[in-house]
Protein backbone atom coordinates (compact mmCIF):
# COMPACT_ATOMS: atom_id res chain seq x y z
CA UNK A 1 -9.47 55.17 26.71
CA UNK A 2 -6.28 57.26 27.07
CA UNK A 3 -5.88 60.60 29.10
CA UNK A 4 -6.85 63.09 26.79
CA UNK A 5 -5.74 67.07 26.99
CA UNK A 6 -6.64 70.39 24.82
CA UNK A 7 -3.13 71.31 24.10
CA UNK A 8 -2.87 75.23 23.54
CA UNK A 9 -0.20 75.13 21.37
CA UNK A 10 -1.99 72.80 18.47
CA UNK A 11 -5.61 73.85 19.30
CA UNK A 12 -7.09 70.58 19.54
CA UNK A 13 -6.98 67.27 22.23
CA UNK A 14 -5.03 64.84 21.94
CA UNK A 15 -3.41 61.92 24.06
CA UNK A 16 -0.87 62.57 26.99
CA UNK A 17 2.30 61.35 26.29
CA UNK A 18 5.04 62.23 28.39
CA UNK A 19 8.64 62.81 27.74
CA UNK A 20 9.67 60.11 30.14
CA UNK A 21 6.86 57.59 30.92
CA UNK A 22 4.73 57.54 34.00
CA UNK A 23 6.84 60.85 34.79
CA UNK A 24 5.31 64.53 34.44
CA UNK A 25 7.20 67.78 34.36
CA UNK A 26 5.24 70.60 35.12
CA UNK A 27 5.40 73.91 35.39
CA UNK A 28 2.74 76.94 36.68
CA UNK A 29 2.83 80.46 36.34
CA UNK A 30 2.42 81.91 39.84
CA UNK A 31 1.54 85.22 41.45
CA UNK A 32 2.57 88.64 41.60
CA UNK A 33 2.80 89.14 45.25
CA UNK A 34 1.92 92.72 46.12
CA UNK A 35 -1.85 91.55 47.32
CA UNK A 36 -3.85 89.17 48.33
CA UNK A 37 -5.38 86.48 45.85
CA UNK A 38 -9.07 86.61 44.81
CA UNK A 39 -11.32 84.26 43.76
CA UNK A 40 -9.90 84.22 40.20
CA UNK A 41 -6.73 83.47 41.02
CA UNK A 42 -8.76 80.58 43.23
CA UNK A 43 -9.97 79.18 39.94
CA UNK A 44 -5.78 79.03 38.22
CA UNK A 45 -5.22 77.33 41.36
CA UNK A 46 -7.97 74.71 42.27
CA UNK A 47 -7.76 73.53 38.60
CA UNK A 48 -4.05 72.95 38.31
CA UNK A 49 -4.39 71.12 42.26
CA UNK A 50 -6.86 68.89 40.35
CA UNK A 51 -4.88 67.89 37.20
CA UNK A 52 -1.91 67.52 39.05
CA UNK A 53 -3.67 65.07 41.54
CA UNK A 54 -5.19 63.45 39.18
CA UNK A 55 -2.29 62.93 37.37
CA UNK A 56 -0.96 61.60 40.64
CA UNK A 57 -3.87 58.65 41.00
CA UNK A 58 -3.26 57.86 37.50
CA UNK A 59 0.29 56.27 38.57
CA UNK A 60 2.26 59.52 37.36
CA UNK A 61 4.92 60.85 39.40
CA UNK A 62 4.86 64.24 39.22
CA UNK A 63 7.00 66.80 40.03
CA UNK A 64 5.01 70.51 39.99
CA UNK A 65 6.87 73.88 39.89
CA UNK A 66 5.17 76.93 40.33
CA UNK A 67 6.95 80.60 40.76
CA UNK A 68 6.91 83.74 42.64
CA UNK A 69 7.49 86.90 40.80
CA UNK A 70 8.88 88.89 43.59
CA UNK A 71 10.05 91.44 41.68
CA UNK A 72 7.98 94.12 39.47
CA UNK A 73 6.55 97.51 38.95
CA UNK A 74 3.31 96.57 41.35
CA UNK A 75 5.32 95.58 43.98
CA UNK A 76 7.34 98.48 44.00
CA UNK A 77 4.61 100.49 44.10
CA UNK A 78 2.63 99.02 46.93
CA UNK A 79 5.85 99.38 48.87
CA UNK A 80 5.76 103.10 48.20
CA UNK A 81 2.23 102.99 49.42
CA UNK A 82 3.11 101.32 52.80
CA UNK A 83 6.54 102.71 53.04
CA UNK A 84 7.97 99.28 53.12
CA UNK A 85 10.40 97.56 50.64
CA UNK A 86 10.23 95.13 47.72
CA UNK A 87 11.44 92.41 49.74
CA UNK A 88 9.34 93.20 52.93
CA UNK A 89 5.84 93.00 50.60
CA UNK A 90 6.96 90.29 48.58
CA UNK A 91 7.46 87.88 51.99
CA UNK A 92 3.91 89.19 53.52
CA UNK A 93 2.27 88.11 50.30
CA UNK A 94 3.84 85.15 49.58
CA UNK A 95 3.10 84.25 53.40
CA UNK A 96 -0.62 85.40 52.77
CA UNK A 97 -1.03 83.35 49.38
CA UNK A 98 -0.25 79.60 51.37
CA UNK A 99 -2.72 80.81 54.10
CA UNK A 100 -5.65 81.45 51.53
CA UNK A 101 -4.44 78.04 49.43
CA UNK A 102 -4.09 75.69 52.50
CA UNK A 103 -7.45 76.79 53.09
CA UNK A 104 -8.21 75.50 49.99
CA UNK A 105 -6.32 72.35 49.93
CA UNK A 106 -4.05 73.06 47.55
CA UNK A 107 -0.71 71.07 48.08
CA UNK A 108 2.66 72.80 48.40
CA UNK A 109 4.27 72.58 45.03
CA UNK A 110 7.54 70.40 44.78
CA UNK A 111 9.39 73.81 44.57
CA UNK A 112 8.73 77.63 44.56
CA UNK A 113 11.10 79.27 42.55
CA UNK A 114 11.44 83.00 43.17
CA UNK A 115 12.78 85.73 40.37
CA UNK A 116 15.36 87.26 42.96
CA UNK A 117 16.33 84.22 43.80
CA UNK A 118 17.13 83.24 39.78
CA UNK A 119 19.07 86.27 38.71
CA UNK A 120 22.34 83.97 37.79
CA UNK A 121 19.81 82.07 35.21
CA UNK A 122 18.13 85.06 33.89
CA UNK A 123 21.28 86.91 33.20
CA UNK A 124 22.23 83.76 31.51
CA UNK A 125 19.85 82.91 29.54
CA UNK A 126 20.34 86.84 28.02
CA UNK A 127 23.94 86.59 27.14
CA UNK A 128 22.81 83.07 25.22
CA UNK A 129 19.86 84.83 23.19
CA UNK A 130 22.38 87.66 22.74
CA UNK A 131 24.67 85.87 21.52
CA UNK A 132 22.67 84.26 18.58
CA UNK A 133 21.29 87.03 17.90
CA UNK A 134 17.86 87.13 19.47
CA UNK A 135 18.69 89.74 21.41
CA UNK A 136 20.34 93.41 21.64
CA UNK A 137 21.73 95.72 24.22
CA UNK A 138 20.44 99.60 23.91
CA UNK A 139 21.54 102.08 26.52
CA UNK A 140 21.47 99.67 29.50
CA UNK A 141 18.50 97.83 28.14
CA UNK A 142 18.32 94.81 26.67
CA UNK A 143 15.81 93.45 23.79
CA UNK A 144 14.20 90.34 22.27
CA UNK A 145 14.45 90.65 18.81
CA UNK A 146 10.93 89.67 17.86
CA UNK A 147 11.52 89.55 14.34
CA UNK A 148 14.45 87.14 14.68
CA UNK A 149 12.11 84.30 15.74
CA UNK A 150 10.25 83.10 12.98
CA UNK A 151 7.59 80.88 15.13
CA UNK A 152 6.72 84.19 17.00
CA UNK A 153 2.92 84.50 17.12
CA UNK A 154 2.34 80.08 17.10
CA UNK A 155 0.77 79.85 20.42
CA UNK A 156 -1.21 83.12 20.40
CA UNK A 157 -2.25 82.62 16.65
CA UNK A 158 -0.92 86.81 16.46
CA UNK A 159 0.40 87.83 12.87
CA UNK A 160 3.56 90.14 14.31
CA UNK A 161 1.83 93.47 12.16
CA UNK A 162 -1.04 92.76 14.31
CA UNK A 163 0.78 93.15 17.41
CA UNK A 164 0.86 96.44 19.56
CA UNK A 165 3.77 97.63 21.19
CA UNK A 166 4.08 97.48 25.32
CA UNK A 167 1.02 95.20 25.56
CA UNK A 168 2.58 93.36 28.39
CA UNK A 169 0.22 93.92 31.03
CA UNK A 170 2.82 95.26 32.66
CA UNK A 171 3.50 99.14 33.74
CA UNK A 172 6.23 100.23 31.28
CA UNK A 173 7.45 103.46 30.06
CA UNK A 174 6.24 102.69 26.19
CA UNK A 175 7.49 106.20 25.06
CA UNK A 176 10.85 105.62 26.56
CA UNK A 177 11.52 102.66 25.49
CA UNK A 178 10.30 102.91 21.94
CA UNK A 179 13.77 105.41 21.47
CA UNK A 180 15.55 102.03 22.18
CA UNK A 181 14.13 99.54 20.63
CA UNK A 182 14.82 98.34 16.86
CA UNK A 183 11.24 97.49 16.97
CA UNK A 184 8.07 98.14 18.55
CA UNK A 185 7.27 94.62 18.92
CA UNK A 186 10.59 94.54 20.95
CA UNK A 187 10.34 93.76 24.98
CA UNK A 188 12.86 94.42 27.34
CA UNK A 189 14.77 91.42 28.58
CA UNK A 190 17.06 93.45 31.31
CA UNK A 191 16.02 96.90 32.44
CA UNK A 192 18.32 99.86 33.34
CA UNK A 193 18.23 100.62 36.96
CA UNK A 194 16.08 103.36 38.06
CA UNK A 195 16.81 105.76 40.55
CA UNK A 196 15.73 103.86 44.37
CA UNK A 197 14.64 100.69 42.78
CA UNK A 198 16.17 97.86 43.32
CA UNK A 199 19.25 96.69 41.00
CA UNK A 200 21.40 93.93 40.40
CA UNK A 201 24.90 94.02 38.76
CA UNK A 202 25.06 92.84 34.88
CA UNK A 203 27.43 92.93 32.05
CA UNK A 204 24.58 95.86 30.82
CA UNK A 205 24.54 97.96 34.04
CA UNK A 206 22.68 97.79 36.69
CA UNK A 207 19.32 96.46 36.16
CA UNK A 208 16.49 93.96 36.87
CA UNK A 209 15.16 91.48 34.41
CA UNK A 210 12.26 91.73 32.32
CA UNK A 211 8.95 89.71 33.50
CA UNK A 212 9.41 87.28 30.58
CA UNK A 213 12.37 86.15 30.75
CA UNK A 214 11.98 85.26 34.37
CA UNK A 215 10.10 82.39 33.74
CA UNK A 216 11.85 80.81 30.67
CA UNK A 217 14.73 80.71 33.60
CA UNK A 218 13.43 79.47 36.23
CA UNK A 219 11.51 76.95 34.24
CA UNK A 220 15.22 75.71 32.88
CA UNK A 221 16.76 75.72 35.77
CA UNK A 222 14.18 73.81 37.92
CA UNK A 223 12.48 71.64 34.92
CA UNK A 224 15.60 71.50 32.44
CA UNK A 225 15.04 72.54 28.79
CA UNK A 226 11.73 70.54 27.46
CA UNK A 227 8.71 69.90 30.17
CA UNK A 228 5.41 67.83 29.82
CA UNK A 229 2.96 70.80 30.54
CA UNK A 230 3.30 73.83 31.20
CA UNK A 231 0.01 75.96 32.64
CA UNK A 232 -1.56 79.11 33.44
CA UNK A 233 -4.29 81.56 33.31
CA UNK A 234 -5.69 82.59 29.65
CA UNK A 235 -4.89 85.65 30.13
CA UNK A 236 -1.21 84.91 30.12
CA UNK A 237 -1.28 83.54 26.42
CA UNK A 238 -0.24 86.80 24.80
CA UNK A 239 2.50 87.83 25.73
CA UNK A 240 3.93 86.24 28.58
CA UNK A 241 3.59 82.74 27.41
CA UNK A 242 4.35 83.58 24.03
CA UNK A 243 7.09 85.56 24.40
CA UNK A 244 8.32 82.29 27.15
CA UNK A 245 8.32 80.11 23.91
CA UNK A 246 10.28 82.86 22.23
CA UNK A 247 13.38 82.98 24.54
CA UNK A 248 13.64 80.01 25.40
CA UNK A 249 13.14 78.07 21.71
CA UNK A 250 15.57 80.39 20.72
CA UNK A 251 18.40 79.84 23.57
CA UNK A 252 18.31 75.78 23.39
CA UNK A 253 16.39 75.18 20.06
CA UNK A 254 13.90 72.55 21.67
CA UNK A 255 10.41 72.67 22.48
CA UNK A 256 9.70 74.97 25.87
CA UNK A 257 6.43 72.39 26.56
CA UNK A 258 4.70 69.46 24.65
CA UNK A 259 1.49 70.47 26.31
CA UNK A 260 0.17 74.13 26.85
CA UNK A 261 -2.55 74.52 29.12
CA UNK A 262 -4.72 77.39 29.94
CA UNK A 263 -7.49 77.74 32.20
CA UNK A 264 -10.95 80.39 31.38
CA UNK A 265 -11.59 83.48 34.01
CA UNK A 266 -14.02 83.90 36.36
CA UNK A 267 -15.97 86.60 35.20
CA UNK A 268 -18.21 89.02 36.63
CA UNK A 269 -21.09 89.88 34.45
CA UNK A 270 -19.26 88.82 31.40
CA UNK A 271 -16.09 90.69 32.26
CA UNK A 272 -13.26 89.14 33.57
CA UNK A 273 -12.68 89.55 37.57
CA UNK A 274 -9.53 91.31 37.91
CA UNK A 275 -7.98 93.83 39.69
CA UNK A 276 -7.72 96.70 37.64
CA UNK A 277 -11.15 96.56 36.72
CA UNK A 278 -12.21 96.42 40.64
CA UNK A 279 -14.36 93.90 40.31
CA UNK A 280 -12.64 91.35 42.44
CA UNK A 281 -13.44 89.36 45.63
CA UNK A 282 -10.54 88.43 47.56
CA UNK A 283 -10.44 84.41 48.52
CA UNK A 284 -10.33 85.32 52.57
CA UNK A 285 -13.30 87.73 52.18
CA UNK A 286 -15.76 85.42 50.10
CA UNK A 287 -14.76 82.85 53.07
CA UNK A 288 -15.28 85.08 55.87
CA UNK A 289 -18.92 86.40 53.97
CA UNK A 290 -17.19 89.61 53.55
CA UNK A 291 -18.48 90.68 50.19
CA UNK A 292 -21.32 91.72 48.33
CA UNK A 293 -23.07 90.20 45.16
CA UNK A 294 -22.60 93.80 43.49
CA UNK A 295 -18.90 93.74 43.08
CA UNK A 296 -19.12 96.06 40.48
CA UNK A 297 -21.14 98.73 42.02
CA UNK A 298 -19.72 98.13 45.36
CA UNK A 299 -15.81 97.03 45.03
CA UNK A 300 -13.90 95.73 47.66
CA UNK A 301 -12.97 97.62 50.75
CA UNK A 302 -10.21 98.56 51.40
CA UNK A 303 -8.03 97.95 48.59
CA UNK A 304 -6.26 95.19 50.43
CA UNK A 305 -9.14 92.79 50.72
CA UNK A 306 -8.82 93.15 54.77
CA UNK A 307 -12.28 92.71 56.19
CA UNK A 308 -13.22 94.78 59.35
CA UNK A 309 -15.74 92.98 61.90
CA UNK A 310 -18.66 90.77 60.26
CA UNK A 311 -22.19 92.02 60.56
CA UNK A 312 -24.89 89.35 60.88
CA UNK A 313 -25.53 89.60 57.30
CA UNK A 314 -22.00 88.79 56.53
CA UNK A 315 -21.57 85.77 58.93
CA UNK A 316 -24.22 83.69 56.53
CA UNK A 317 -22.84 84.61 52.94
CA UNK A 318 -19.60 82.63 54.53
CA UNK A 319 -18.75 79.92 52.26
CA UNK A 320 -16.90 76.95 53.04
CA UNK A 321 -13.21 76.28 51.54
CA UNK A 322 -15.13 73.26 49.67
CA UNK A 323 -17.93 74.78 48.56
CA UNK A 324 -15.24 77.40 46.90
CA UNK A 325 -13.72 73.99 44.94
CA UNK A 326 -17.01 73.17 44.10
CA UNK A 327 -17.75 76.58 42.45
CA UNK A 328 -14.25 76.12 40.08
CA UNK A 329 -14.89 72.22 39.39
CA UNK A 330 -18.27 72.55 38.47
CA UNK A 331 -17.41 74.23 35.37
CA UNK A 332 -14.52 72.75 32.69
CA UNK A 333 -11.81 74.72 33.14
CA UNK A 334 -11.33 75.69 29.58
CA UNK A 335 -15.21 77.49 30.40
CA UNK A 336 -15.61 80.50 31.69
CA UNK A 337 -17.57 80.70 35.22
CA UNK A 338 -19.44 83.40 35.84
CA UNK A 339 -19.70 84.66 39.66
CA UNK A 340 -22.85 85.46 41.29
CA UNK A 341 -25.10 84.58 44.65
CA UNK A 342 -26.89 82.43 42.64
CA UNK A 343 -23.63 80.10 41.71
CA UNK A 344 -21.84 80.52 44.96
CA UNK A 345 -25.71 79.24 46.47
CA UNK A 346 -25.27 76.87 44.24
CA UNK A 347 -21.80 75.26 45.26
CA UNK A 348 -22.58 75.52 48.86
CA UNK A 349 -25.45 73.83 48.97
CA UNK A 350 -23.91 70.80 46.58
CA UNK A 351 -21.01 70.93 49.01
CA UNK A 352 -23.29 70.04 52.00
CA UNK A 353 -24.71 67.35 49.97
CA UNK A 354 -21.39 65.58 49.32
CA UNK A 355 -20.16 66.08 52.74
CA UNK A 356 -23.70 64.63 54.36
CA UNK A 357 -22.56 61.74 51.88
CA UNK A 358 -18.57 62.11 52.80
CA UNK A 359 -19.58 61.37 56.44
CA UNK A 360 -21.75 58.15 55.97
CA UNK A 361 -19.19 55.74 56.73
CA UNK A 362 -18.19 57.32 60.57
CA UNK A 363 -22.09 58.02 61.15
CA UNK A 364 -23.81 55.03 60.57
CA UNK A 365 -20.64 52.47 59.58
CA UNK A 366 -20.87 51.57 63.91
CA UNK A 367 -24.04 50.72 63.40
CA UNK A 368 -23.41 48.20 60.41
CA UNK A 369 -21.05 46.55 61.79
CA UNK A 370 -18.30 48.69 60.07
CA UNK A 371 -14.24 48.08 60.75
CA UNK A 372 -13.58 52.01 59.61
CA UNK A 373 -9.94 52.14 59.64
CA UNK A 374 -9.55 49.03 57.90
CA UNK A 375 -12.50 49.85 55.18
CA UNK A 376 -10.07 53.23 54.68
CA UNK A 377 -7.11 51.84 53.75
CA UNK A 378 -8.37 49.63 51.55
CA UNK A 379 -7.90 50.38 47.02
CA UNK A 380 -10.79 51.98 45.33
CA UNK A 381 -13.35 49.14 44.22
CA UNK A 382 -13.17 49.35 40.62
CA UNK A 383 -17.26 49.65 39.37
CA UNK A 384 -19.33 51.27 36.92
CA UNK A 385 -18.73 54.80 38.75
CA UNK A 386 -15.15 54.47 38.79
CA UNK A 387 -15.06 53.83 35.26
CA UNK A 388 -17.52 56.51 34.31
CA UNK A 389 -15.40 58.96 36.46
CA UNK A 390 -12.22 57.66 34.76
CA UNK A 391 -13.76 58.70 31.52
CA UNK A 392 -15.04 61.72 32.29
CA UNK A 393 -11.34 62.93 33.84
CA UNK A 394 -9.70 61.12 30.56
CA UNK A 395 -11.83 63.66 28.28
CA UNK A 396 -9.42 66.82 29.01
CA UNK A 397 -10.43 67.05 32.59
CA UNK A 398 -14.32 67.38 32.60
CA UNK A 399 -14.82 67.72 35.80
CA UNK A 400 -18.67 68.63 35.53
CA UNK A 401 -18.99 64.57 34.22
CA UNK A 402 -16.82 63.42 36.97
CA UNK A 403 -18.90 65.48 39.69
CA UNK A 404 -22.14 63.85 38.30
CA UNK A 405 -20.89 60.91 39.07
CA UNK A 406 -19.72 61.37 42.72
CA UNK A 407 -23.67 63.14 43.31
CA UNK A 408 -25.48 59.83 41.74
CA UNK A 409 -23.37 58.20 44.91
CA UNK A 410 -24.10 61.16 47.37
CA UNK A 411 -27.60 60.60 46.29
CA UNK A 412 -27.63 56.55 46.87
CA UNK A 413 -26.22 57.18 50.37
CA UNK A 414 -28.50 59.89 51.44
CA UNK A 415 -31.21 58.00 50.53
CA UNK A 416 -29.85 55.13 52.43
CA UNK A 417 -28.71 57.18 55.40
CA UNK A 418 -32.75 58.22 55.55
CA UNK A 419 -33.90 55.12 55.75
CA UNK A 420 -30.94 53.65 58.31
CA UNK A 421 -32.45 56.90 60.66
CA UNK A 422 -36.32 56.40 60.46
CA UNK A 423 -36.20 52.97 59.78
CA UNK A 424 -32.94 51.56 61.64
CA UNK A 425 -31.88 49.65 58.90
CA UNK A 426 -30.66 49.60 55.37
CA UNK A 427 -32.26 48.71 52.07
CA UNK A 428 -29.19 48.15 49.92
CA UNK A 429 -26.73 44.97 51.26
CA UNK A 430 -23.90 46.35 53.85
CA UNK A 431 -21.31 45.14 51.53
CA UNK A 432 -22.30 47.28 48.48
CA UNK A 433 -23.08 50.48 50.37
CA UNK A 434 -19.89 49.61 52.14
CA UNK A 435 -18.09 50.00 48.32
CA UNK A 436 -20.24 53.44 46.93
CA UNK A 437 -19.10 55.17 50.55
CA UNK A 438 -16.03 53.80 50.07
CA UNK A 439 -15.20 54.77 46.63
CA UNK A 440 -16.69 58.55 47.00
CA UNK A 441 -14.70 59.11 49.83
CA UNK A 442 -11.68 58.34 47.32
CA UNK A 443 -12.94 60.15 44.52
CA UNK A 444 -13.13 62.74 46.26
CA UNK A 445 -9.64 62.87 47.56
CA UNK A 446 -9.06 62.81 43.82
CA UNK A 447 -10.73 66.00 43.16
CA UNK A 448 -8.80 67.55 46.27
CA UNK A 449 -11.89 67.53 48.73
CA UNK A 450 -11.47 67.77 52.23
CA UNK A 451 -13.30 65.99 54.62
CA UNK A 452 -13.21 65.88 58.40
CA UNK A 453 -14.43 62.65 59.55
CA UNK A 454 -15.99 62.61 63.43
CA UNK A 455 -13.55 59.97 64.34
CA UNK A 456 -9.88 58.55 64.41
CA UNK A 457 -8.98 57.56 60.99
CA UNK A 458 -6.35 57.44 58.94
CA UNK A 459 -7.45 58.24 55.26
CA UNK A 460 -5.11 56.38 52.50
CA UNK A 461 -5.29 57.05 48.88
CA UNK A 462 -3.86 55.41 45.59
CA UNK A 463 -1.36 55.73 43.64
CA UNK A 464 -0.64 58.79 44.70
CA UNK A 465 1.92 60.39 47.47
CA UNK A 466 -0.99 62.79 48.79
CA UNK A 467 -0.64 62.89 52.56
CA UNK A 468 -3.94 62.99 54.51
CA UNK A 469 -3.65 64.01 57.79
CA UNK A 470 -5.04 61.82 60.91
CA UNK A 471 -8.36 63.21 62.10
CA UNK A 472 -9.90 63.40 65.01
CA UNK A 473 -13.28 63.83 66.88
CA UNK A 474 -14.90 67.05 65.64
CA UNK A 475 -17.46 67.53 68.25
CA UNK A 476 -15.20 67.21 71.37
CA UNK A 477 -18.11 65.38 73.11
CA UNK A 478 -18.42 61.66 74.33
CA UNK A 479 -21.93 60.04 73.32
CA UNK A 480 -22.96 60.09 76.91
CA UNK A 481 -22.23 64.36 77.26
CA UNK A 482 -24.84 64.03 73.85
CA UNK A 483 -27.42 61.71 75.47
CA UNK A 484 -26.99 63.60 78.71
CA UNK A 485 -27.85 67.26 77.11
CA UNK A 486 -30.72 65.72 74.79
CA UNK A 487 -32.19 64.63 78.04
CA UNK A 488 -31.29 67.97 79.61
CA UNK A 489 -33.41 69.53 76.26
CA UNK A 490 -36.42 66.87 77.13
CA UNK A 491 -36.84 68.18 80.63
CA UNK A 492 -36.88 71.80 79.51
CA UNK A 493 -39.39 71.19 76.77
CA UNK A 494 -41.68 69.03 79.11
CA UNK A 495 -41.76 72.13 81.66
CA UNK A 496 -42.55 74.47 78.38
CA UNK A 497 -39.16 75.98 78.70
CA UNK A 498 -38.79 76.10 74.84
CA UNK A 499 -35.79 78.67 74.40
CA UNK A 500 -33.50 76.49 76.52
CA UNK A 501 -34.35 73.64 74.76
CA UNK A 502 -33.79 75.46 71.52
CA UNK A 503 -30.05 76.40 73.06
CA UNK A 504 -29.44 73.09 73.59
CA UNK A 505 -30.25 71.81 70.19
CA UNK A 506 -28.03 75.04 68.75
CA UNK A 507 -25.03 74.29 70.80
CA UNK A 508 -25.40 70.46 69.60
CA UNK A 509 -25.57 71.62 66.43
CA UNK A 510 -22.89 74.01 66.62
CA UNK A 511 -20.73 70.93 67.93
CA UNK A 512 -21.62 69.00 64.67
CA UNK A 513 -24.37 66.90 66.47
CA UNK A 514 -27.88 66.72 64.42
CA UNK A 515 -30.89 66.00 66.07
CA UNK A 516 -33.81 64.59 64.78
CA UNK A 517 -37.41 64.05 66.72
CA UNK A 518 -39.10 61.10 66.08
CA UNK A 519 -43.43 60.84 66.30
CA UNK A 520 -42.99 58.86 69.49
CA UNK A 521 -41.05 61.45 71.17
CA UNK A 522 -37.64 60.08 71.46
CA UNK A 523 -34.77 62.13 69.99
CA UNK A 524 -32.17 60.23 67.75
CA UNK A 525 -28.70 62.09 66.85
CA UNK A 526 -25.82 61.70 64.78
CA UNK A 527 -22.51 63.45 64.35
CA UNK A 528 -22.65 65.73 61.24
C-alpha cells in the first residue's frame, strides 16, 4: 500500500506524492528561544524526528528545515528580567534546545534558519504583498490586508466575522494598533520601533517584522516557493499557519505546502501543557526526576526549569531519554497524550523491555556462534513484521501499530534470552532468532531509538543517511574483572558477610552487569 498522510489543509488522508519524486521538502516551525523546552515541545519534536526518518528508510531524500524565532516580545522580556540582551538569550536558548534534543536523538536539521538572520527576505516579501495590494503601511506599521485574500480562513476552517482581533498568541498592543489598522482582522507585518528594542532599517522606519511573516520568508528562501510538508504543533493552525498561507499565496500565487501537518498536545488533565498556564515540565527536569506528578498544584521551580540538587525521591522518577520517545510514539500523533506517573511508568518500563530485547544480539550472539559486526551491517530481512510495520507507518504514521509490532519481537527474544540463561540453549533455530534481533534492532533505528550496545560495533541502517555512531564497551570491565568480583561476592556470602556481597552485586549492576543465582549455587552474568 502507499504512504498515506492526514493532510491539514483537505481534512482527510490521502497518498504522499511529492513535488519531485523520491525528494521531500520540509519545513518545521521551531521555538521561541527565551526558555527551556518542556515535554510538549518534546512531543512537536520526537514526532517530526520520526516522520522525517521514516521518510528517510523509505528511499526519500529529505532535506528538513526548521527555524529559530530569535526575535519577539518574550524574548525581550526575559532579557529585561536577566538584564541581558535579545541576542545574548536567544544564543543560551538555542544552545540549551540541541542539549535537551541530542538527548533525545533528534538529528540536526539540514538547516536552522534564524529571523535576524532573514531580515533581507522578510522585508522583501512585504514590499511584494504591498505591492499587490495585500498589504498597507500605517504610521510605521505595516498590515496584511485580510480581506484581500479570499482563501483566508481554508486551513483553519475560520469564517473571517468569526475571527477576533490580536489573537496571535503573541503580546501585542491590541488597542494601539486597532487606530491603524483598516481592519481588526489586520496583523502587523513590520512593527514601528519601540523605544530600546531592537530595530532594523526599512523603507517604513525602523522596525522589526511581524512573527508571521517570518516564516513565509525563511521558508522561501531556504525551501523555494512550494514544499512537500510543512509541520507544526496544533496550536499553530490559527493564526500563524494560516496567516503563513496568506502571505505567501498571495506574494507568488502557488501553493505554500501540498501537505499540512499538525501534531495533538500533551495535556495535563485535559488541558494543554503550556507555559502560560504553568503546568509544564521542562524536558531536562522530567530526565533528571526533577518534577512532581501534580504539575498543576505544584508548578515548576524556578521559572527557568533549573533543578537544584536531587533528593532520593527525585533520583528514581528519572526517566530515560528513550523511555521519553516511548511516551510521544505510543500515542498517534494526531492524539492527544495525556501526562501522568501512570503513563511516564508506563513508557519506562516498555523502554526496558525493548532495550533487554535491543541488547540480545551482543549478550548472547558470542554464545551462538554470532559474527556481530557482520550480522549489523547487513539489510533488514524482509518478513511478516517488516511488512506489518510497513503498514502500520504507511497508515499516516501509526506508530502505536508499528510499536506492537517491535514488542511481539521484544517478547520472542526475551523469552528466548530466558531459556538461553537457565537452560544454555535456544529453542527457536540460530538463524531465525538471528533475523527477529536483527530486524528490531533496525526498526528501531527507524523510530529514532538509541541503543548502546556492550561492544564494538558499527550499527548501519537503510536507505537512509542516519549516522550511528561506533560504540563501545559500556561496563569498562574485562570478563575476568566480572568473574573475579563474583568470586570476590561468593567468599563474602560464604563467611555471612551479606552487605559486601550485596555491594558487589550493586556496583556490577551499576556497571551494566546482571547477575543471576542459579539452585546449584553458581552465579551466571551478562552485560545489560
Amino acid at each position: 500500500m502507499p504512504l498515506t498522510l492526514y493532510n491539514s489543509l483537505t481534512r482527510r488522508e490521502s497518498p504522499f506524492e511529492p513535488l519531485e519524486p523520491r525528494k521531500v521538502r520540509m519545513y518545521c516551525c521551531g521555538v521561541t528561544v527565551y526558555d527551556y523546552c518542556h515535554v510538549g515541545h518534546a512531543r512537536a519534536y520526537i514526532v517530526w524526528d520520526m516522520v522525517r526518518r521514516y521518510l528517510m528508510w523509505r528511499g526519500y531524500d529529505v532535506r528538513y528545515v526548521q527555524n529559530f524565532t530569535d526575535i519577539d516580545d518574550k524574548i525581550l522580556d526575559r532579557a529585561r528580567e536577566t538584564n541581558s540582551t535579545m541576542e545574548a538569550v536567544a544564543e543560551r536558548f538555542i544552545d540549551e534546545y540541541f542539549v535537551d534534543m541530542d538527548k533525545l536523538n533528534i538529528l540536526r536539521a539540514d538547516e536552522y534558519p534564524r529571523a535576524t538572520h532573514t531580515m533581507d527576505g522578510i522585508k522583501r516579501l512585504i514590499h511584494e504583498l504591498e505591492n499587490k495590494g495585500y498589504a498597507y503601511a500605517s504610521s510605521g506599521d505595516v498590515y496584511y490586508n485580510v480581506r484581500q485574500f479570499a482563501d483566508y480562513g481554508k486551513l483553519s476552517g475560520r469564517k473571517l466575522e468569526e475571527m477576533q482581533a490580536g489573537a496571535s498568541g503573541r503580546l501585542e498592543t491590541v488597542e494601539r494598533e486597532a487606530q491603524k489598522k483598516q481592519d481588526s482582522s489586520d496583523f502587523a507585518l513590520w512593527k514601528s520601533a519601540k523605544p530600546g528594542e531592537p530595530a532594523w532599517d526599512s523603507s517604513w522606519g525602523k522596525g522589526r517584522p511581524g512573527w508571521h511573516i517570518e516564516c513565509s520568508a525563511m521558508v522561501r528562501d531556504c525551501l523555494g516557493e512550494t514544499i512537500d510538508i510543512h509541520c507544526g504543533g496544533s496550536d499553530l493552525t490559527f493564526p500563524h499557519h494560516e496567516n503563513e498561507i496568506a502571505q505567501s499565496e498571495a506574494a507568488t500565487g502557488k501553493s505554500l505546502a501540498n501537505y499540512w501537518m499538525h501534531n495533538a498536545f500533551v495535556t495535563v488533565k485535559g488541558r494543554k501543557m503550556s507555559k502560560s498556564l504553568h503546568n509544564f515540565i521542562t524536558i531536562r527536569d522530567l530526565l533528571d526526576g526533577n518534577w512532581s506528578g501534580d504539575l498543576e498544584s505544584n508548578p515548576p521551580q524556578p521559572p527557568l526549569g533549573k533543578g537544584g540538587s536531587k533528593s532520593e525521591s527525585e533520583k528514581s522518577k528519572a526517566v530515560e531519554p528513550m523511555a521519553v520517545r516511548l511516551f510521544v510514539l505510543m500515542a498517534q500523533y494526531r492524539s492527544q497524550i495525556d501526562f501522568t506517573e501512570e503513563a511516564i511508568a508506563s513508557a519506562k518500563n516498555g523502554w526496558h523491555t525493548l532495550e533487554e530485547s535491543l541488547v540480545f544480539g551482543s549478550v548472547h550472539g558470542p554464545q551462538l556462534g554470532w559474527d556481530l559486526d557482520k550480522i549489523l551491517k547487513l539489510p533488514i530481512v524482509e518478513s511478516e513484521a517488516v511488512q506489518q510495520f510497513r503498514a502500520a507507518m504507511d497508515d499516516d504514521f501509526n506508530t502505536p501499530n508499528a510499536l506492537a509490532v517491535m514488542f511481539e519481537l521484544a517478547k520472542e527474544l526475551r523469552r528466548e534470552s530466558n531459556i538461553i540463561v537457565h537452560g544454555g540453549k535456544t529453542e527457536m533455530p540460530s538463524e531465525v532468532l538471528q533475523q527477529k534481533w536483527q530486524n528490531l534492532v533496525k526498526l528501531a533505528r527507524v523510530l529514532g531509538f538509541s541503543i548502546s550496545f556492550p561492544l564494538s560495533a558499527t550499527l548501519y541502517t537503510d536507505n537512509s543517511n542516519m549516522s550511528i555512531n561506533k560504540l563501545e564497551v559500556i561496563s569498562g570491565l574485562t570478563d575476568g574483572e566480572i568473574e573475579a568480583m563474583i568470586q570476590q561476592r561468593k567468599e563474602a556470602r560464604k563467611a555471612k558477610n551479606f552487605a559486601e556481597g550485596d555491594r558487589i552485586r550493586n556496583e556490577l549492576k551499576d556497571r551494566g552487569i546482571t547477575l543471576i543465582d542459579q539452585k546449584d549455587g553458581t552465579t551466571i552474568w551478562h552485560r545489560s
